[in-house]
C-alpha atoms as a PDB file:
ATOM      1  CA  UNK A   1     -30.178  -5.890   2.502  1.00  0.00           C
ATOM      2  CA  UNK A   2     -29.726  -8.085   5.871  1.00  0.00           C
ATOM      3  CA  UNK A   3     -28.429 -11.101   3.767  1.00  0.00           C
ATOM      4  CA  UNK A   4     -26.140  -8.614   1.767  1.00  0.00           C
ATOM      5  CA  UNK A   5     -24.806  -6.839   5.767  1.00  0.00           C
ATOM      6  CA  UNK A   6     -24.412 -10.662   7.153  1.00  0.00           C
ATOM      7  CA  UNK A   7     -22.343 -11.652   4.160  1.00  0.00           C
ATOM      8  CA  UNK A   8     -20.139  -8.854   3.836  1.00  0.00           C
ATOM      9  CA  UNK A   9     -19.821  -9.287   8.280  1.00  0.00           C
ATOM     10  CA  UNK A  10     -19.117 -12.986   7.518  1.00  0.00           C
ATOM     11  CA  UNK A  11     -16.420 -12.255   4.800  1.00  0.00           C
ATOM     12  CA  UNK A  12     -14.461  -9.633   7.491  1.00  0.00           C
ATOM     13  CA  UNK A  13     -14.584 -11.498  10.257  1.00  0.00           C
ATOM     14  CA  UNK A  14     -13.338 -14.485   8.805  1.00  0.00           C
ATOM     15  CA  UNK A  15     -10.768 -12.482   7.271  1.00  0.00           C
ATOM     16  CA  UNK A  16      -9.802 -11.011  10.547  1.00  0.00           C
ATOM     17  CA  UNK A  17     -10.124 -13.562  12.751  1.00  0.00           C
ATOM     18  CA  UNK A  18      -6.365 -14.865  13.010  1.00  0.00           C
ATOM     19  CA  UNK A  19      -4.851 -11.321  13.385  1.00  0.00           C
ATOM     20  CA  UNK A  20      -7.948 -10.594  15.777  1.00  0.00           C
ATOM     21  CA  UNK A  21      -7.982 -13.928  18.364  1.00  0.00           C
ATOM     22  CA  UNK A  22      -4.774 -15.634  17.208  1.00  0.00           C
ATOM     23  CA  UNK A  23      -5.355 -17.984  20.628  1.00  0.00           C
ATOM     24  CA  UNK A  24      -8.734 -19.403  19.668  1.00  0.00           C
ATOM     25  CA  UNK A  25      -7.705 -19.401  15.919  1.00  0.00           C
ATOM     26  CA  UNK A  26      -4.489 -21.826  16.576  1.00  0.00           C
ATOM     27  CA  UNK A  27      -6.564 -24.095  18.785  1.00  0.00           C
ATOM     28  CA  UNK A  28      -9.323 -24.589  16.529  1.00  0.00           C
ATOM     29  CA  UNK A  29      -6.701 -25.494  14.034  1.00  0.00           C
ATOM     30  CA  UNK A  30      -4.679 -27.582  16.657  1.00  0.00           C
ATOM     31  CA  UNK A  31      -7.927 -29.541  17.008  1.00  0.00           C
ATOM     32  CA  UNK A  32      -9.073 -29.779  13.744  1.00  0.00           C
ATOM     33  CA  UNK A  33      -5.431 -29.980  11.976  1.00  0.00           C
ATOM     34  CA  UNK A  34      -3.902 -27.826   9.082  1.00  0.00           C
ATOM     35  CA  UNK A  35      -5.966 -28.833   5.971  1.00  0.00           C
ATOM     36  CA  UNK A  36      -9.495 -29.510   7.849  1.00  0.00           C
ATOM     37  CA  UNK A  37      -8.839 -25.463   9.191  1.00  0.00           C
ATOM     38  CA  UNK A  38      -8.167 -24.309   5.928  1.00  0.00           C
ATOM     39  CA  UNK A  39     -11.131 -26.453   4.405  1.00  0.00           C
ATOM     40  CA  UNK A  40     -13.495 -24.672   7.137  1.00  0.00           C
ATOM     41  CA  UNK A  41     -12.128 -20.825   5.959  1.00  0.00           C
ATOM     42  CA  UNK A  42     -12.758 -21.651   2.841  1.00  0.00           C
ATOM     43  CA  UNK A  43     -16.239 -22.753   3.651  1.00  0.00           C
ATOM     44  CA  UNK A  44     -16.800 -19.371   5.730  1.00  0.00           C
ATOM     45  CA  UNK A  45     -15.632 -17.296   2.093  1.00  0.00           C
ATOM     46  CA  UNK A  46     -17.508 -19.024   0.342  1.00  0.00           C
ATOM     47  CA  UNK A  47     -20.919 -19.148   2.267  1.00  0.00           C
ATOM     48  CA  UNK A  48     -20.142 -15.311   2.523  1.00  0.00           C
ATOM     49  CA  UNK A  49     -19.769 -14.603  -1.219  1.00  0.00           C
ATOM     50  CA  UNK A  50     -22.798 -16.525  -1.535  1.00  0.00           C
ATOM     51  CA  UNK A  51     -24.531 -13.911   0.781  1.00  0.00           C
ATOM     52  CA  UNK A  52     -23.141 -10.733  -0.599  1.00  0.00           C
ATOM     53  CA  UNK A  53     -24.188 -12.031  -4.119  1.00  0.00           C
ATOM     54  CA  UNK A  54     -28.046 -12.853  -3.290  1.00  0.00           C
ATOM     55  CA  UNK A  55     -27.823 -10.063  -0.941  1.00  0.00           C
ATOM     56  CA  UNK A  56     -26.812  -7.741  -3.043  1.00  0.00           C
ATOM     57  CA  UNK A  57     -29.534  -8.905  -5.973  1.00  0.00           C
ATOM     58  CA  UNK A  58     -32.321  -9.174  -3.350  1.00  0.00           C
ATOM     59  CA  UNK A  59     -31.534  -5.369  -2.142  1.00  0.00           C
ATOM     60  CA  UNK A  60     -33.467  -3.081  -3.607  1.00  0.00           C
ATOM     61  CA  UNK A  61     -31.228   0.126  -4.258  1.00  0.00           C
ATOM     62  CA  UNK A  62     -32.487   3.398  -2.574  1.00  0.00           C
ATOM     63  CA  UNK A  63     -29.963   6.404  -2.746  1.00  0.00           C
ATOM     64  CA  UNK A  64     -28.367   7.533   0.294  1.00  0.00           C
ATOM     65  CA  UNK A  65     -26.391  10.354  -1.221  1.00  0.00           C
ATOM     66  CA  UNK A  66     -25.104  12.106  -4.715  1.00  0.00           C
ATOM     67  CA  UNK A  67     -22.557  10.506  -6.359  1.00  0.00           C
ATOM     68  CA  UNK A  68     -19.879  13.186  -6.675  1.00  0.00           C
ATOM     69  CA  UNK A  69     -18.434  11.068 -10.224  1.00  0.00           C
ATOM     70  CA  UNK A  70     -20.071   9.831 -13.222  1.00  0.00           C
ATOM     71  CA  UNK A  71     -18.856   6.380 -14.647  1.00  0.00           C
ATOM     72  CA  UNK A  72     -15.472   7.286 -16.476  1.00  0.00           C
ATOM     73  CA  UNK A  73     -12.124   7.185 -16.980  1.00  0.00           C
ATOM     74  CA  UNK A  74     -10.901   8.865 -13.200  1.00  0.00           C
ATOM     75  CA  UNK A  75     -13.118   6.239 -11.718  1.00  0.00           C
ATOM     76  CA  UNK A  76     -11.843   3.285 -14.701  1.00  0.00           C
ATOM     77  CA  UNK A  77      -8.098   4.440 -13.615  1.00  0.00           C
ATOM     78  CA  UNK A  78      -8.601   3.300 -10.044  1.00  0.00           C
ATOM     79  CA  UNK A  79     -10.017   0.357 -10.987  1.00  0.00           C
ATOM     80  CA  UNK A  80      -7.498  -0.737 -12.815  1.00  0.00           C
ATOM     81  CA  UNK A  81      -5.179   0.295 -10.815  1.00  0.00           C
ATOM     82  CA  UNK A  82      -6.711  -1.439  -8.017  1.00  0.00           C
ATOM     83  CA  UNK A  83      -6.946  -5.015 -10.172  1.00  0.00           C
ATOM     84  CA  UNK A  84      -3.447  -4.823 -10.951  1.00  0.00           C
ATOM     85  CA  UNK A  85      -2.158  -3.979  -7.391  1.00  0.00           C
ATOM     86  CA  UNK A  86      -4.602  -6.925  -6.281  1.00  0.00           C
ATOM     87  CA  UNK A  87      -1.912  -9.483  -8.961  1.00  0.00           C
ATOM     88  CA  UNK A  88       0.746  -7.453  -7.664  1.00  0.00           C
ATOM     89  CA  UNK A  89       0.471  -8.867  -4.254  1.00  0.00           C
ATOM     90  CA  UNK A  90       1.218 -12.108  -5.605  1.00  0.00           C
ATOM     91  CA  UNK A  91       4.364 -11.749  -7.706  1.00  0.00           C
ATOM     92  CA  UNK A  92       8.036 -11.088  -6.636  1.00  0.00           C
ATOM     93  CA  UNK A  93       8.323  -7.780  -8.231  1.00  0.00           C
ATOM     94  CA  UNK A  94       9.022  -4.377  -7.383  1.00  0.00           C
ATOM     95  CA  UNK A  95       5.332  -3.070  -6.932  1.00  0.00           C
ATOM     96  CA  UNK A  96       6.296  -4.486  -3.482  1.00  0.00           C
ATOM     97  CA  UNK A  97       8.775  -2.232  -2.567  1.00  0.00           C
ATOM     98  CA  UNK A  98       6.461   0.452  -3.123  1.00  0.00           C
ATOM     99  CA  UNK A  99       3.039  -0.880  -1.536  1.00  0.00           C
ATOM    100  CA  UNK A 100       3.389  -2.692   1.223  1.00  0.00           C
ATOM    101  CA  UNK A 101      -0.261  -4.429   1.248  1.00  0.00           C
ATOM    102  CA  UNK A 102      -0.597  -4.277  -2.261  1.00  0.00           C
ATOM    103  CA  UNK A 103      -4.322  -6.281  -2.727  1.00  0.00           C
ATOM    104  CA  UNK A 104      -5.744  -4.624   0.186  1.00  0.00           C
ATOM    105  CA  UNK A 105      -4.926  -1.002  -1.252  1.00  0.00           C
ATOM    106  CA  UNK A 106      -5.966  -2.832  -4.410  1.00  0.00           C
ATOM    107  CA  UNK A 107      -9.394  -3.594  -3.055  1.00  0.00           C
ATOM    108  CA  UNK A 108      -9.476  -0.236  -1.519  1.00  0.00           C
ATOM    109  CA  UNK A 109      -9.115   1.829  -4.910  1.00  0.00           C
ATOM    110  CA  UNK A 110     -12.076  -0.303  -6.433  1.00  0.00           C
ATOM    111  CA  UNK A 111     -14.088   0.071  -3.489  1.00  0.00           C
ATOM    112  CA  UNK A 112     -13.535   3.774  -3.234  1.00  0.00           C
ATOM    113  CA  UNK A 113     -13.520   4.055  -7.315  1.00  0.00           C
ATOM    114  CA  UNK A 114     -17.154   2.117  -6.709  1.00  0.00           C
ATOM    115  CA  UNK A 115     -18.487   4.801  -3.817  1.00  0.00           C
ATOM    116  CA  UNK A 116     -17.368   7.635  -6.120  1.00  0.00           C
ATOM    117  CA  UNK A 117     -20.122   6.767  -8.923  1.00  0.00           C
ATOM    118  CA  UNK A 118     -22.489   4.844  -7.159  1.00  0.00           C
ATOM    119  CA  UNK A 119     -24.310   6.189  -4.497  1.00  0.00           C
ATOM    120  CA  UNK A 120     -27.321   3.698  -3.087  1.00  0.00           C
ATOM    121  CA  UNK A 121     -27.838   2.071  -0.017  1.00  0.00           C
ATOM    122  CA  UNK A 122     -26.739  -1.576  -1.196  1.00  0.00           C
ATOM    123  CA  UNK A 123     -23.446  -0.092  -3.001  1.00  0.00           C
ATOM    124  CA  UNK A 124     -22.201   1.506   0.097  1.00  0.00           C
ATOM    125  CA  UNK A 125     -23.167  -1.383   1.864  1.00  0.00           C
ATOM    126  CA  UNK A 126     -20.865  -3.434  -0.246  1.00  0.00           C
ATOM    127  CA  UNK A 127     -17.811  -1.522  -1.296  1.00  0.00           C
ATOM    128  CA  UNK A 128     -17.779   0.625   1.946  1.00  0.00           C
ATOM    129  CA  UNK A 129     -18.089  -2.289   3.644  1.00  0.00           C
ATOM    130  CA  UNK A 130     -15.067  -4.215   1.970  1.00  0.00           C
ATOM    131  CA  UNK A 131     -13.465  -0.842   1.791  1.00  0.00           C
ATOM    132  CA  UNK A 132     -13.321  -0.606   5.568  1.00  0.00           C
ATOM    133  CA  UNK A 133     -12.469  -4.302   5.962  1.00  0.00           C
ATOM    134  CA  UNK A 134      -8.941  -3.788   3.740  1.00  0.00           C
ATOM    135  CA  UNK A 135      -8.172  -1.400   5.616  1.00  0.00           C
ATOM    136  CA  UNK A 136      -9.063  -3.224   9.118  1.00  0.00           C
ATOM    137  CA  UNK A 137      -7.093  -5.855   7.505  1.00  0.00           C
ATOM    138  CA  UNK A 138      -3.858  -3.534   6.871  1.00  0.00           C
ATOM    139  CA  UNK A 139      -4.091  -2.221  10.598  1.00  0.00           C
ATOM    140  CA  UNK A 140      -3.957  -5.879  11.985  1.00  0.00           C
ATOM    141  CA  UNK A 141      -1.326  -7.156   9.587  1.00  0.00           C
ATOM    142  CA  UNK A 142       1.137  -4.503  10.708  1.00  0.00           C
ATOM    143  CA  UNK A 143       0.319  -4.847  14.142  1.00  0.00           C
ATOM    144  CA  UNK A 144       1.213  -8.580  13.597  1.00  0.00           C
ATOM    145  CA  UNK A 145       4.239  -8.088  11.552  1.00  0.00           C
ATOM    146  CA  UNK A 146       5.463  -5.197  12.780  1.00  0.00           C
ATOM    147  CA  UNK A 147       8.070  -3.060  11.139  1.00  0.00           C
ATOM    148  CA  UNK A 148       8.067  -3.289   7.003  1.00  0.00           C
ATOM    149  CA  UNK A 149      11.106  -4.964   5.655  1.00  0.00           C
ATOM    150  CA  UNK A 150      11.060  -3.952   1.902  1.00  0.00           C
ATOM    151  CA  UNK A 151      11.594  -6.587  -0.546  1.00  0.00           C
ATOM    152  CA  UNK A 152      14.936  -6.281  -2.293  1.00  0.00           C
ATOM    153  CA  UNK A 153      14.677  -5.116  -5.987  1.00  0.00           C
ATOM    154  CA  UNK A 154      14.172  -7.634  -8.967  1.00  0.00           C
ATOM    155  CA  UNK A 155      14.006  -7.371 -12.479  1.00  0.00           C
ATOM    156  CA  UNK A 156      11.570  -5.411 -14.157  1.00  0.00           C
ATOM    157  CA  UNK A 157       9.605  -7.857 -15.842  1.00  0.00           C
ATOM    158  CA  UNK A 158       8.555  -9.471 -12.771  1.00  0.00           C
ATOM    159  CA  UNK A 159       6.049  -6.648 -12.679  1.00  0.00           C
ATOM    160  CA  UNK A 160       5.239  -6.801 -16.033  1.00  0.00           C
ATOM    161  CA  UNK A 161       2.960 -10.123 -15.460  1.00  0.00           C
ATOM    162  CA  UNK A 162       0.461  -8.554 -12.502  1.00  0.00           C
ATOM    163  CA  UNK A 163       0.280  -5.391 -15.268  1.00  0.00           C
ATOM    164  CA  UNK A 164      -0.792  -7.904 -17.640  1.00  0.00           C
ATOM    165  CA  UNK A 165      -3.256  -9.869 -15.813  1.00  0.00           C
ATOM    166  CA  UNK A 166      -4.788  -7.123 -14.097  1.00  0.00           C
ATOM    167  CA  UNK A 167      -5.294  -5.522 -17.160  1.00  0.00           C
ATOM    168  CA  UNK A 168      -6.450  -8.045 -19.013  1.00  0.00           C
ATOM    169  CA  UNK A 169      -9.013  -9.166 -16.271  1.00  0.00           C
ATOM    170  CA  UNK A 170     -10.180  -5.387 -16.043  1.00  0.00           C
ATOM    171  CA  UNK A 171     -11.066  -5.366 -19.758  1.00  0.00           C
ATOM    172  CA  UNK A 172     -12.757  -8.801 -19.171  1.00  0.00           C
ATOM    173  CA  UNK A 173     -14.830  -7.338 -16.155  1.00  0.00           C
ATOM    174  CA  UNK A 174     -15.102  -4.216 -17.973  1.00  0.00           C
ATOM    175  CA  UNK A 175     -16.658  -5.782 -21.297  1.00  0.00           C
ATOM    176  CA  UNK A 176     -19.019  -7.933 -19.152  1.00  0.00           C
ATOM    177  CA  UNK A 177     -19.534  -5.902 -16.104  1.00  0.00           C
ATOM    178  CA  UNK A 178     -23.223  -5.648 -17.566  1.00  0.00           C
ATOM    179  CA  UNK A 179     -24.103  -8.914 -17.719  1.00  0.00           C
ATOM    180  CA  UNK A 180     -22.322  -9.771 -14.599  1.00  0.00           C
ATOM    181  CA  UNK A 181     -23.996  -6.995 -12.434  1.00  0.00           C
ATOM    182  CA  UNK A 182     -26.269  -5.730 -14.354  1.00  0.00           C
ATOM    183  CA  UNK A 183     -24.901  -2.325 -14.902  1.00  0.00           C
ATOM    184  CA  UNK A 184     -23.232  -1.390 -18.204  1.00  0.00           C
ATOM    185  CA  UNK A 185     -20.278   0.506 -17.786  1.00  0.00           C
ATOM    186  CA  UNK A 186     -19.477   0.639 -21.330  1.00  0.00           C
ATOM    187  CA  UNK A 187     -20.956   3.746 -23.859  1.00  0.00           C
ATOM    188  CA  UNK A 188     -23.285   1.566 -26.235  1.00  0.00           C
END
């Protein structure tokens, strides 16, 4: 479970760090220069999803409360609403004007969606943990950005693409989630 913790501390910090010491952040990068910075974040994310993923299958799961839902379609709703807010964040459409930090509130639905039906130690390890760091992550963007300027409105089909993909890549999950995680979320 302490690999899973570390990781999961790893990914948030790293996450956090520019909005939380912007100083120390722009003079590593001013020593290092643009590409080496961005070469060493990626090496922090991806040492941490290492973690969380033999962390998470070296935990051995020991309940911590009652799940209050049963796998289904409330908790399938929010997760695909949740992968499709995640795309969202990267087109030019309208789901913009609506959600301001659309992929954090995206990772919060699944993460919530995941607490509601799963209730062992490693689980709320994970998706409370990534849960709480969205939303840590939402707090320090507005406090950087300030004020939200809505995007002005564009045509429709521009959020007809993040609809698409993050439905399509929630059937994919859905369809392997088994074999991926080792929990079937599918009736057999």
């Amino acid at each position: 479970m302490a690999l899973l913790i570390a990781g999961i501390f790893v990914w948030s910090f790293t996450h956090l760090f520019p909005a939380l010491l912007p100083e120390p952040r722009q003079n590593i990068e001013r020593r290092l220069g643009e590409k080496p910075y961005r070469g060493l974040f990626s090496l922090f994310i991806i040492g941490s999803l290492v973690m969380i993923v033999f962390g998470w299958k070296s935990a051995t799961p020991s309940e911590v409360y009652a799940p209050p839902l049963a796998s289904g379609a409330a908790n399938s709703v929010l997760i695909l609403v949740g992968f499709v807010l995640f795309f969202a964040s990267q087109a030019p459409g309208n789901i913009k004007r609506f959600v301001r930090h659309p992929q954090m509130v995206g990772t919060i639905l699944w993460g919530v969606a995941h607490l509601l039906t799963n209730g062992d130690a490693r689980s709320l390890s994970l998706f409370g943990g990534l849960t709480i760091w969205a939303v840590l992550e939402i707090v320090m963007i507005n406090r950087r950005d300030g004020p939200w300027q809505k995007p002005a409105p564009v045509a429709i089909k521009f959020d007809v693409i993040p609809v698409i993909i993050g439905s399509a890549i929630f059937a994919v999950v859905l369809y392997f989630h088994g074999s991926l995680f080792g929990v079937s979320v599918l009736a057999v």
